[in-house]
Protein backbone atom coordinates (compact mmCIF):
# COMPACT_ATOMS: atom_id res chain seq x y z
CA UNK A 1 -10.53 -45.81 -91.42
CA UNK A 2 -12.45 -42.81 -89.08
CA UNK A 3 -10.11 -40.75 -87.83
CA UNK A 4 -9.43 -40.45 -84.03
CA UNK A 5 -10.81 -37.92 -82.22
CA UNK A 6 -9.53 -35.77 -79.16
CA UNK A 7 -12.63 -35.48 -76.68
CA UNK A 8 -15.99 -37.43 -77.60
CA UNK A 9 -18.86 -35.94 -75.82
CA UNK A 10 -21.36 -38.65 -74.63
CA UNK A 11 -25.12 -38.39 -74.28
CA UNK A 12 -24.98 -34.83 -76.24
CA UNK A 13 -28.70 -34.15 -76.43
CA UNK A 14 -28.99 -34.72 -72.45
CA UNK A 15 -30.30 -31.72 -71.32
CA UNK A 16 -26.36 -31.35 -69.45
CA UNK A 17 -24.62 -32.50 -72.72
CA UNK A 18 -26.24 -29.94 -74.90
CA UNK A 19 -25.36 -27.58 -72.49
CA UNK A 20 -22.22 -28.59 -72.84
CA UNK A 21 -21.23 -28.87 -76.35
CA UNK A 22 -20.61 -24.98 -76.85
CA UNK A 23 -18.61 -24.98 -73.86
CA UNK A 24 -16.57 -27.18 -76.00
CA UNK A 25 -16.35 -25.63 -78.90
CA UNK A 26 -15.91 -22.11 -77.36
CA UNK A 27 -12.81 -23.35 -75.05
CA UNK A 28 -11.19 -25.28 -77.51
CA UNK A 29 -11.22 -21.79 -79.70
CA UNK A 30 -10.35 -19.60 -76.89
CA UNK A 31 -7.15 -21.76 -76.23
CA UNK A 32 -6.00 -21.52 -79.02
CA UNK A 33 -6.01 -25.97 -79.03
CA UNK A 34 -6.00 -27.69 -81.89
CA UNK A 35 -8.02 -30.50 -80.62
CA UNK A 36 -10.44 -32.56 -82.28
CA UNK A 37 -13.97 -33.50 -80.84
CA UNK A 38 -17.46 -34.48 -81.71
CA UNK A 39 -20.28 -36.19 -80.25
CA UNK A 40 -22.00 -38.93 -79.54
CA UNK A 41 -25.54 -40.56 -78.27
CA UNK A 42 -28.33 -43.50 -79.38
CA UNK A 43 -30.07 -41.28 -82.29
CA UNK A 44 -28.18 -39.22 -84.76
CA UNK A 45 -30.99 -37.79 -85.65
CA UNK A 46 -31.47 -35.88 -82.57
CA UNK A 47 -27.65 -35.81 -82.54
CA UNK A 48 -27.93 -33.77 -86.07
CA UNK A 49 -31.10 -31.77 -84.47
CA UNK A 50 -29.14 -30.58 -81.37
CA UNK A 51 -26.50 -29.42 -83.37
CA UNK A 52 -28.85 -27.04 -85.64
CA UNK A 53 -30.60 -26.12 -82.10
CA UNK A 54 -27.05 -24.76 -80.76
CA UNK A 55 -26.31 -22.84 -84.18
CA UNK A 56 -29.65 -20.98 -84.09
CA UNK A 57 -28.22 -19.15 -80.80
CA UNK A 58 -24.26 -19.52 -81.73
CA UNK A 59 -21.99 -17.79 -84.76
CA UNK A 60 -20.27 -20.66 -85.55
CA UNK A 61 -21.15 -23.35 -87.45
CA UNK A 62 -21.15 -27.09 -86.33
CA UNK A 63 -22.25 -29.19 -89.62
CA UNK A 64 -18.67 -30.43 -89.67
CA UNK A 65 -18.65 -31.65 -85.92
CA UNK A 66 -17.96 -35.41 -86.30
CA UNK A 67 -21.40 -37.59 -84.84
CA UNK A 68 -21.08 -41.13 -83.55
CA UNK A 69 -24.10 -43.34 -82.99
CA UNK A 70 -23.68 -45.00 -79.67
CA UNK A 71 -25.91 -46.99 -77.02
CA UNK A 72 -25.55 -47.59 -73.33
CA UNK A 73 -26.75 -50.92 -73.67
CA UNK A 74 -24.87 -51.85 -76.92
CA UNK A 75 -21.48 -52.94 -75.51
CA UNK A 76 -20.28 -53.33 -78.84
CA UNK A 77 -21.47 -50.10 -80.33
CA UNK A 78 -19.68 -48.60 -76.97
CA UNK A 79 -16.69 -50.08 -77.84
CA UNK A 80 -16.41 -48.73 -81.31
CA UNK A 81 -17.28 -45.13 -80.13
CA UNK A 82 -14.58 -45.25 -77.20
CA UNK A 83 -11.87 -46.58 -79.35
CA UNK A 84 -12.25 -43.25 -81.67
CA UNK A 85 -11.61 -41.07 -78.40
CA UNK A 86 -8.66 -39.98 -76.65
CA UNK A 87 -11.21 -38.95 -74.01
CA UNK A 88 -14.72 -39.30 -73.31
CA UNK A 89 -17.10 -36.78 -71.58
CA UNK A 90 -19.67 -39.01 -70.36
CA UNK A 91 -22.96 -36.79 -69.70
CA UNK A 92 -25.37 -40.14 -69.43
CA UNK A 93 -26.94 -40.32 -65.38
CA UNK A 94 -27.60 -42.23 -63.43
CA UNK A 95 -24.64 -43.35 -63.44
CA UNK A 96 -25.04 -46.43 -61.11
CA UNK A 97 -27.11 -47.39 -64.06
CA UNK A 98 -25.22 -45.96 -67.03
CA UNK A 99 -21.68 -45.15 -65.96
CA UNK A 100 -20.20 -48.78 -65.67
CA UNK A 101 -20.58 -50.23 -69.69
CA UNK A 102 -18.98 -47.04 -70.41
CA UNK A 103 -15.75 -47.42 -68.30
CA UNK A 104 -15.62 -50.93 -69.22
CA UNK A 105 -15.39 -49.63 -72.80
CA UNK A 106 -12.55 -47.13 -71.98
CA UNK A 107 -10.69 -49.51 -70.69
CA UNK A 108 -11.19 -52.09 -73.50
CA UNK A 109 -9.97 -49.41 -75.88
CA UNK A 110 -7.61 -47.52 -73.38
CA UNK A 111 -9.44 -44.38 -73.40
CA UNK A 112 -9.63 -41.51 -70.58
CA UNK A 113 -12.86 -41.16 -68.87
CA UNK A 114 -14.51 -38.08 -67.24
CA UNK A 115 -17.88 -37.49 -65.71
CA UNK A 116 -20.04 -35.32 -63.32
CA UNK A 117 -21.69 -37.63 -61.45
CA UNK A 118 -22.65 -37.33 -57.82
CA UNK A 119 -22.51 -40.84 -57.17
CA UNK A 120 -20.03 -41.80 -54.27
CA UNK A 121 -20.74 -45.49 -54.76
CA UNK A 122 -20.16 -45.62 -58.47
CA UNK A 123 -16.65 -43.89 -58.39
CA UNK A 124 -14.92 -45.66 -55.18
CA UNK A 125 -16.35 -49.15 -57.20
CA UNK A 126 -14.13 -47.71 -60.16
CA UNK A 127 -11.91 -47.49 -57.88
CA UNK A 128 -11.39 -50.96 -56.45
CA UNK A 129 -11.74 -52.51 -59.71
CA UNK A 130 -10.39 -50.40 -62.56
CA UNK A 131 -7.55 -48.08 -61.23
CA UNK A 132 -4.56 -51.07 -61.95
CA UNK A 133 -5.99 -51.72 -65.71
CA UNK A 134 -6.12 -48.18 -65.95
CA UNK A 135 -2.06 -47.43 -65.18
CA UNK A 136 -1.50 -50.15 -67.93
CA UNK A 137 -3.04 -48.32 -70.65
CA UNK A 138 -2.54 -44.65 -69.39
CA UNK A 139 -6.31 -43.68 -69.21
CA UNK A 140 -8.45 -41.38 -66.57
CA UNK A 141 -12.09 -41.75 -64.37
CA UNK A 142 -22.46 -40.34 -56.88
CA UNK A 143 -20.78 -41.34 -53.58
CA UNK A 144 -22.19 -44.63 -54.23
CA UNK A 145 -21.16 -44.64 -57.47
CA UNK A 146 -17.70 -42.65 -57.41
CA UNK A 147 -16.46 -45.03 -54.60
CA UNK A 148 -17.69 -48.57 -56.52
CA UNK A 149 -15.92 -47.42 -59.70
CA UNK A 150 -12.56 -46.75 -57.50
CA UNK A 151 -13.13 -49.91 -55.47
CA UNK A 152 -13.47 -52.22 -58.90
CA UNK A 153 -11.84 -50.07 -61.79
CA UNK A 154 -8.54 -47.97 -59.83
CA UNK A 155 -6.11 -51.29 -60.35
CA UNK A 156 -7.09 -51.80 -64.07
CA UNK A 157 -6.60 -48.25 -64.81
CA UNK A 158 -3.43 -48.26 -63.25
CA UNK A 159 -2.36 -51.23 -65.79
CA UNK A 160 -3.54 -49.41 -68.94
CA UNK A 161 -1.96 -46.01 -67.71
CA UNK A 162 -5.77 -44.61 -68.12
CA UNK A 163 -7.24 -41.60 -66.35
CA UNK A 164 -11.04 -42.79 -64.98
CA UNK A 165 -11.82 -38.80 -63.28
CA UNK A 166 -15.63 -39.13 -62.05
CA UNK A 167 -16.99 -36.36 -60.28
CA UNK A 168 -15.74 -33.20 -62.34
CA UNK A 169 -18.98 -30.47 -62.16
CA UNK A 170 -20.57 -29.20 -59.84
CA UNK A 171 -20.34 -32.42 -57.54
CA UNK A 172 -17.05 -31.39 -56.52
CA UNK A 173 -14.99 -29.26 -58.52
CA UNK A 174 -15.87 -26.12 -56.17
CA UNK A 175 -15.29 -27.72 -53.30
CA UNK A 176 -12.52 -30.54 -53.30
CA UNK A 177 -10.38 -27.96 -56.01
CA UNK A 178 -11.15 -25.26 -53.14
CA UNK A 179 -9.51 -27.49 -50.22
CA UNK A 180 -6.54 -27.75 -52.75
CA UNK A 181 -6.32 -24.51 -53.28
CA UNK A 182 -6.78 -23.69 -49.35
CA UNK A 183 -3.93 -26.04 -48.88
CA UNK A 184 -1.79 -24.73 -51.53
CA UNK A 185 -2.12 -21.16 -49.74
CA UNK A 186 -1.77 -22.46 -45.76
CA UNK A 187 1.53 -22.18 -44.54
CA UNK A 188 2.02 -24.35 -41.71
CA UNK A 189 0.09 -27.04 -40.74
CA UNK A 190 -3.62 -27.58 -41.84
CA UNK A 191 -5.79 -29.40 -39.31
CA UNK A 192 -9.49 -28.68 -40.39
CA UNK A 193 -11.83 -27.50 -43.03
CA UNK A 194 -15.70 -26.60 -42.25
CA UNK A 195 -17.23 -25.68 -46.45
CA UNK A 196 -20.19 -23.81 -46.16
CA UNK A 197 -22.63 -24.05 -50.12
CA UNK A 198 -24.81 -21.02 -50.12
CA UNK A 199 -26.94 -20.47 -53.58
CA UNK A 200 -29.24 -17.68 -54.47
CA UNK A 201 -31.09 -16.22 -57.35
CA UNK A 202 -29.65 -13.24 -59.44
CA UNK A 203 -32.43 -10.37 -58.97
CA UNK A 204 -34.85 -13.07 -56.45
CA UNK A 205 -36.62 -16.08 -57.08
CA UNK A 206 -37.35 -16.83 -60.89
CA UNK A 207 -40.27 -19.68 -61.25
CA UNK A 208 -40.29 -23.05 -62.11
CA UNK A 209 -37.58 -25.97 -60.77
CA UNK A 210 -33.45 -25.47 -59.75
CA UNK A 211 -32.91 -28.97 -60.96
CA UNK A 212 -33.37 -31.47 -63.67
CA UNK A 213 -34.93 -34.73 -63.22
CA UNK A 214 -32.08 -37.03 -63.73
CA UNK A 215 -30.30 -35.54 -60.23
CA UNK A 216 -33.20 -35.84 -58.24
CA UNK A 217 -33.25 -40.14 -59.76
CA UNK A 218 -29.67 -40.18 -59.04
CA UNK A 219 -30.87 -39.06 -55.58
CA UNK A 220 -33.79 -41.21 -54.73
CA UNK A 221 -31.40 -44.62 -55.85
CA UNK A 222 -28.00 -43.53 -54.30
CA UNK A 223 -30.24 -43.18 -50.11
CA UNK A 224 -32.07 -46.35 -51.36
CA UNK A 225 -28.60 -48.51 -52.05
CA UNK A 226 -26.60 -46.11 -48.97
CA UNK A 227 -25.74 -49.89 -47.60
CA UNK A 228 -23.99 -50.51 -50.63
CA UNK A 229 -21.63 -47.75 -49.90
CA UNK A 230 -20.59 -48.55 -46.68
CA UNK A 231 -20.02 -52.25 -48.11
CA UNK A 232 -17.78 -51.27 -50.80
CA UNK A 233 -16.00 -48.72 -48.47
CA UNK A 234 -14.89 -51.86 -46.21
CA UNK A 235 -12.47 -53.09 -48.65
CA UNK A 236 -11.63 -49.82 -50.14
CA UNK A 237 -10.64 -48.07 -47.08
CA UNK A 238 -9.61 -51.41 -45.28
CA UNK A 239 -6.43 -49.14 -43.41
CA UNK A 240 -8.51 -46.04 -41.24
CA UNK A 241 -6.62 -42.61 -41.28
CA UNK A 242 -4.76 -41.09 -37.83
CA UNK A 243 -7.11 -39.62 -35.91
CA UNK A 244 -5.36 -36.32 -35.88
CA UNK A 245 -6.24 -33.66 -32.54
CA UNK A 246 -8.53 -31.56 -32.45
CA UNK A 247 -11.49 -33.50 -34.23
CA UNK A 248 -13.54 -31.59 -36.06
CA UNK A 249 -17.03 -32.29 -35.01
CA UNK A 250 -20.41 -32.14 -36.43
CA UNK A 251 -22.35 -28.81 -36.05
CA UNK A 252 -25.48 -29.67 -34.38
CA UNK A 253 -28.64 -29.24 -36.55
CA UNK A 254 -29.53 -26.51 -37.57
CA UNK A 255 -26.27 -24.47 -36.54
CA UNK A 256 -26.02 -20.27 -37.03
CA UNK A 257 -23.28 -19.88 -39.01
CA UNK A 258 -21.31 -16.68 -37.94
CA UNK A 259 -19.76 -16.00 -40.93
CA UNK A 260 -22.58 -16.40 -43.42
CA UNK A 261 -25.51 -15.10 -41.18
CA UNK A 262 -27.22 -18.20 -42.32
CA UNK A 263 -28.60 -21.55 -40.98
CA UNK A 264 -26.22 -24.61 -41.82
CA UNK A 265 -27.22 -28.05 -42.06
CA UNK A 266 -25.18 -31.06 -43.31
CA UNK A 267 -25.00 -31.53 -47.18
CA UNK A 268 -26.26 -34.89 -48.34
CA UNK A 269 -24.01 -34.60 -51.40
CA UNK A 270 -20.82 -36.06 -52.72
CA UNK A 271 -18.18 -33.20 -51.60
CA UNK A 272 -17.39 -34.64 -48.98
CA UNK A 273 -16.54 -38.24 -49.92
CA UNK A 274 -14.75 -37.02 -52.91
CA UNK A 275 -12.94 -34.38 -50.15
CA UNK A 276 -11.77 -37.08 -47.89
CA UNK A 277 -10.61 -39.39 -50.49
CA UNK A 278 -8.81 -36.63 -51.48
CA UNK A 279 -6.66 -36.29 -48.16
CA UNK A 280 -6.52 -40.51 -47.89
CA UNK A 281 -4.57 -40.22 -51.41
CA UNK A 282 -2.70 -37.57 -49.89
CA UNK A 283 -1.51 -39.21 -46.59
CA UNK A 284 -0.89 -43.04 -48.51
CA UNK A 285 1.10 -41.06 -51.06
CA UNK A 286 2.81 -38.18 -50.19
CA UNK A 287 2.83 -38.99 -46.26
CA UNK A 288 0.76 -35.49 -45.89
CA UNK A 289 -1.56 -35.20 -42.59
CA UNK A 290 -5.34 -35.61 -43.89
CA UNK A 291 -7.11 -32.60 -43.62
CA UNK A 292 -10.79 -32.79 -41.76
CA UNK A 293 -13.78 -31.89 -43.83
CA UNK A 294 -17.54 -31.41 -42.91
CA UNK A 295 -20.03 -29.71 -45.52
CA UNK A 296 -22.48 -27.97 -45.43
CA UNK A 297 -25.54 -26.01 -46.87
CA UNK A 298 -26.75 -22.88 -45.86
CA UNK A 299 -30.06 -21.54 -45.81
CA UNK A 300 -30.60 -17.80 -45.17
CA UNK A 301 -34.05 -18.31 -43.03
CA UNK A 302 -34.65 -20.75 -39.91
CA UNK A 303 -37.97 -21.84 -41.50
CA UNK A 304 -36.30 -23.24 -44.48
CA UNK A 305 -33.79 -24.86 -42.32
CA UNK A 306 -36.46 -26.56 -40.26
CA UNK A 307 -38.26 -27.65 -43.36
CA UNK A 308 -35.31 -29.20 -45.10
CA UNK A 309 -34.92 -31.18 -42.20
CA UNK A 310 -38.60 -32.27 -42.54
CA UNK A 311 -38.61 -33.40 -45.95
CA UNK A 312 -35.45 -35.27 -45.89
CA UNK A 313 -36.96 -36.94 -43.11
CA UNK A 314 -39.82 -37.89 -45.26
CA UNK A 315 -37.59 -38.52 -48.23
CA UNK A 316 -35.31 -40.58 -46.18
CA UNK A 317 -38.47 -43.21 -45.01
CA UNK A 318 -39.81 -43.29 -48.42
CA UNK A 319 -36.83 -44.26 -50.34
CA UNK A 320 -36.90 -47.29 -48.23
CA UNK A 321 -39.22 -49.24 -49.83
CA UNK A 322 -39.76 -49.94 -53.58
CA UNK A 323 -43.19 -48.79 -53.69
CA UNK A 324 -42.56 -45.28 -52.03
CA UNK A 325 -39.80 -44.98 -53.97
CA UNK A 326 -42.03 -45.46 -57.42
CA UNK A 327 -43.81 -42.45 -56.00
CA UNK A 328 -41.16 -40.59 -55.69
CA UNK A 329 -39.73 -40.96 -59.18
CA UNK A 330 -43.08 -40.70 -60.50
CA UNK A 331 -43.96 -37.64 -58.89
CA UNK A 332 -41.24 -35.73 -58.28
CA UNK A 333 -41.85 -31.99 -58.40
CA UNK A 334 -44.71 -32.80 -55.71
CA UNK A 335 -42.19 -34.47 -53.21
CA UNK A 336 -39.40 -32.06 -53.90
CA UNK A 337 -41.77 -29.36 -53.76
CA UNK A 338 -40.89 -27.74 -57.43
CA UNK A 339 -37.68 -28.08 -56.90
CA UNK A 340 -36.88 -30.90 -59.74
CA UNK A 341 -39.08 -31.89 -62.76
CA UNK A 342 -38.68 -33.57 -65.91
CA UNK A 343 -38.05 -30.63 -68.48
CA UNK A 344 -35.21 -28.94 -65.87
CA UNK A 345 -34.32 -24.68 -64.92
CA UNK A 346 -35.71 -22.40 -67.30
CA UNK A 347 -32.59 -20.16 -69.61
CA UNK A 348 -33.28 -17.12 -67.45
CA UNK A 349 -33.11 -19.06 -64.14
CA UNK A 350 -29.89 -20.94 -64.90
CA UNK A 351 -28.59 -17.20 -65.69
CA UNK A 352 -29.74 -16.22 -62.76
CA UNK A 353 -28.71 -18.64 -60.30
CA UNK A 354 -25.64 -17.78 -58.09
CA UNK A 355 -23.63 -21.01 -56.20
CA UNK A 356 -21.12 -19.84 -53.12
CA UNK A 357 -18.89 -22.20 -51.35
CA UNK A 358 -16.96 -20.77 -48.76
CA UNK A 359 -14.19 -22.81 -46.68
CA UNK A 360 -13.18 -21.93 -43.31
CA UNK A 361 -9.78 -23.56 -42.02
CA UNK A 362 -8.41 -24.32 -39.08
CA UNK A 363 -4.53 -25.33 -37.88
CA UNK A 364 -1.34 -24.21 -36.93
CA UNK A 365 1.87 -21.54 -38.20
CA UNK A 366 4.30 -24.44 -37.16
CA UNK A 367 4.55 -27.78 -39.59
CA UNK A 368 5.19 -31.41 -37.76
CA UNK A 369 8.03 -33.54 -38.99
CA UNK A 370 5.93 -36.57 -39.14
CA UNK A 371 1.78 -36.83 -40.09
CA UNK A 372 0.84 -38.50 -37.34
CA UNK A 373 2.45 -36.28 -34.58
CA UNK A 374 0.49 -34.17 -32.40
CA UNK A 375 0.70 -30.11 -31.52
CA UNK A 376 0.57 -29.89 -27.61
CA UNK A 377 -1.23 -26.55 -28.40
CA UNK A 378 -4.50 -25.73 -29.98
CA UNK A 379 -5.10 -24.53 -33.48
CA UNK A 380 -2.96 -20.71 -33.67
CA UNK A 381 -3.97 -19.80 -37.29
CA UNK A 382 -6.81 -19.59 -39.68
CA UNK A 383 -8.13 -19.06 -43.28
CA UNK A 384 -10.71 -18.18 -45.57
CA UNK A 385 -11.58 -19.30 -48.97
CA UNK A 386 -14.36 -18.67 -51.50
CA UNK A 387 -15.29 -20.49 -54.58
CA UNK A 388 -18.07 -18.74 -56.59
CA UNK A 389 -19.44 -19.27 -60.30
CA UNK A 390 -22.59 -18.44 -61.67
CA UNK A 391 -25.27 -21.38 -63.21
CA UNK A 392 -22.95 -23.92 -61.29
CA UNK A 393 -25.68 -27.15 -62.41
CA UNK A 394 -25.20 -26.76 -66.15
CA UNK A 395 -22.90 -23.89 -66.41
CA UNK A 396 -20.02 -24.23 -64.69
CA UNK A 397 -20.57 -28.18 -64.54
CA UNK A 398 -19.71 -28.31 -67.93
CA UNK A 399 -16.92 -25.85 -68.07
CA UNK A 400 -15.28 -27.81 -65.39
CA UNK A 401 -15.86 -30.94 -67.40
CA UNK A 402 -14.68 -30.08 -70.54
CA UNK A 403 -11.70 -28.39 -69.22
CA UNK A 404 -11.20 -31.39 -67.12
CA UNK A 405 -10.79 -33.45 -70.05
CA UNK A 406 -8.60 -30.50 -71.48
CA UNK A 407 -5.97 -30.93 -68.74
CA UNK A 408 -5.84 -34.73 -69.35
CA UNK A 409 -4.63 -33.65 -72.73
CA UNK A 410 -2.19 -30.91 -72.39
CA UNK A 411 -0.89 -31.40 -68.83
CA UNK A 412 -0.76 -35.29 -68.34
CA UNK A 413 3.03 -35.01 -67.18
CA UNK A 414 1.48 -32.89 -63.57
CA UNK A 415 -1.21 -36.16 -63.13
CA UNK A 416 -0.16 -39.06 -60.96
CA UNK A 417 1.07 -42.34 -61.70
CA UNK A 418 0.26 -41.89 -65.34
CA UNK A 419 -3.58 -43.41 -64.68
CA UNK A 420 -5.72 -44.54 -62.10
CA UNK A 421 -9.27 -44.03 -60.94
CA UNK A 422 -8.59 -40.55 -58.76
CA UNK A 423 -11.16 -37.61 -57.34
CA UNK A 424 -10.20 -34.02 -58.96
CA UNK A 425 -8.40 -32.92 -56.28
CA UNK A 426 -5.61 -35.86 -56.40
CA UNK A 427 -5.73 -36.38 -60.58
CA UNK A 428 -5.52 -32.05 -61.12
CA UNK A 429 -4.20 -30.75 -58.00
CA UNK A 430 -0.57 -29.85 -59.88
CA UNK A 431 -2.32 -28.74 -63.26
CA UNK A 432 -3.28 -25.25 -64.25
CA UNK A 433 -7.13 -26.20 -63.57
CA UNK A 434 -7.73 -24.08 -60.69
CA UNK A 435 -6.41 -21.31 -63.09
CA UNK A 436 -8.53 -22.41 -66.31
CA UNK A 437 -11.36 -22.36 -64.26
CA UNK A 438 -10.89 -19.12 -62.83
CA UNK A 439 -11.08 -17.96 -66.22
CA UNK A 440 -13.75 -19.26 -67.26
CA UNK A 441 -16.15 -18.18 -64.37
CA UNK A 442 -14.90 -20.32 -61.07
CA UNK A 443 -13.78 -17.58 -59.06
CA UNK A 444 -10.79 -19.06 -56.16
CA UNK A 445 -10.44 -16.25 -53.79
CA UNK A 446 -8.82 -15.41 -50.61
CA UNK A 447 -10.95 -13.93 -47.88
CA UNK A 448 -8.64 -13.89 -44.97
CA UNK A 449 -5.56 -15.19 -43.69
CA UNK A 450 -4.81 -15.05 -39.90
């Protein structure tokens, strides 16, 4: 009988996964763990060839890394590849195509699950469905995405007593692990949070695209299904929030932002779904007042501002119909203007690329003996926190991963409820992650406190 395994890495020879697999190994070793991994994926040949590829530009030597053959669309083959894990890193996007067999497998077998998908839909599904099944069998799990896995998955996790974490890179470790940490560091009463994402290039602008195909897919079919979303938030969030005073409103478009110098406009990315479930978990749980969120992302010059704002415009129209949206997938450094294509960042710009989140919070000195009361006074106190990490797409996405995963099995005892279907911020909040990650490149910093 194969031995079980610790951590199984997932769709290893993805151009994230590969990235990911020395991450892995290098942790693992720096820890001082005596954990177990290997990987997995549909051809062992190119399995066995990514390997060799890694030791041509690493010391050590990974012959002896365990390799299992395993397809998507081979439930069975699934099965047998999440019953040797006691996690699974699953690097295989879209995941509103990919993600779901997988988490069905997990929970056959009882097997943690993390991911870095974007996908709000796909996790609050999870969600709904899988979080009960999960607490039975002590397991864990883009908007779209993340918020159909919690609506379908959160109650069957919760019966398995599995972990289903989605959403653990760079969609939205920085940013819903930086409103933890901003809370953890607030003493009184925190009302607000505006995050401002800011990337640049190490040195200026190196050629070629920021981003691999597979987000800019994820992208084009999470604004085509955005209905789906607010159908499966309906009976996820079926109780609203209190409307806590003062509301944090939208910036208008584009916005100056005072601190930054730079021109803000809304980010069409998962943060802040994953942020807000966040502070719902917080409020139905611990009877904590939810903390507002907008995000944002900065550009430094008004021209680029005005030209986002054009071409999401465009993109917005276009994913709309099936045969725009063909274009769009077929064509996509034209329509992203070079900003995504098939083969991905070259080595020297993922080296180069700097990613910046900085959170600027809002409330009060005093605390409130009840969530839902009101201060008669405005906001009296304010603070400032920065996330930073360098090559955040498929640098720090898979540090964050893999430790992720690590936490699951070292510090399961600080988790909640012993499974579920939870975002970051709710599943690691009391772990040592923030820490870990710190170490590993995620700077959390003060800036101010007021």
């Amino acid at each position: 009988m194969l031995s079980k395994l610790d951590i199984i890495l997932f769709g290893a020879t993805g151009f994230t996964g590969k990235r990911t697999i020395p991450k892995l190994h290098d942790i693992i070793k720096s820890e001082k763990l005596s954990l177990t991994w290997g990987i997995a994926g549909r051809s062992e040949q190119k399995l066995k060839d990514t390997l060799k590829e890694i030791e041509k530009n690493d010391e050590s030597s990974f012959g002896d890394i365990p390799i299992i053959v395993a397809d998507v669309n081979d439930s069975e083959s699934l099965v047998k590849m999440t019953s040797r894990a006691t996690v699974v890193i699953n690097m295989i996007g879209p995941y509103r195509f990919y993600g779901e067999p997988i988490i069905k497998a997990c929970i056959a077998t009882s097997t943690h699950y993390i991911d870095v998908t974007g996908e709000p839909e796909f996790m609050e599904k999870i969600q709904l469905y899988y979080h009960d099944e999960a607490l039975k069998k002590d397991v864990t799990g883009e908007p779209e995405f993340m918020e159909k896995i919690q609506l379908y998955y959160h109650d069957e996790a919760l019966k398995k007593n599995i972990y289903l974490i989605s959403s653990c890179g760079m969609d939205s470790i920085p940013c819903d692990m930086g409103v933890i940490y901003m809370m953890k560091n607030f003493s009184g009463t925190l009302n607000s949070i505006e995050a401002f994402i800011h990337t640049t290039e190490e040195g200026g602008s190196h050629p070629g695209p920021s981003l691999n195909y597979a987000t800019w897919e994820s992208a084009v079919h999470g604004l085509a299904n955005y209905k789906n979303l607010t159908e499966i938030r309906s009976k996820l969030f079926s109780n609203r929030l209190p409307q806590c005073k003062p509301t944090l409103k939208l910036r208008k478009i584009p916005s100056k932002n005072k601190i930054t110098g730079n021109w803000s406009l809304p980010f069409p990315g998962a943060d802040r779904s994953v942020a807000l479930r966040t502070q719902r978990f917080l409020f139905e749980q611990y009877n904590q007042r939810p903390v507002q969120v907008h995000c944002y992302y900065d550009f430094e010059k008004y021209y680029n501002a005005i030209l986002a704002i054009a071409l999401g415009s465009i993109f917005s129209n276009m994913v709309k119909y099936e045969w725009s949206r063909s274009l769009l997938l077929k064509y996509p450094r034209l329509f992203s203007l070079g900003s995504f294509t098939l083969g991905g960042p070259s080595d020297e710009k993922q080296k180069a690329s700097l990613y910046n989140i900085y959170l600027e919070g809002e409330g009060w000195s005093e605390k409130l003996a009840e969530p839902t009361d009101e201060f008669k006074s405005p906001p009296n106190k304010t603070i400032s926190v920065k996330v930073s990490t360098r090559n955040a797409a498929y640098g720090a996405t898979c540090t964050a991963a893999v430790l992720s995963a690590i936490m699951i099995l070292t510090e399961s005892d600080k988790m909640p409820n012993g499974g579920g279907c939870y975002t970051p911020g709710v599943a690691f909040g009391n772990t040592s992650l923030i820490q870990k990650l710190d170490k590993y490149g995620m700077k959390f910093e003060m800036r101010s406190k007021l």
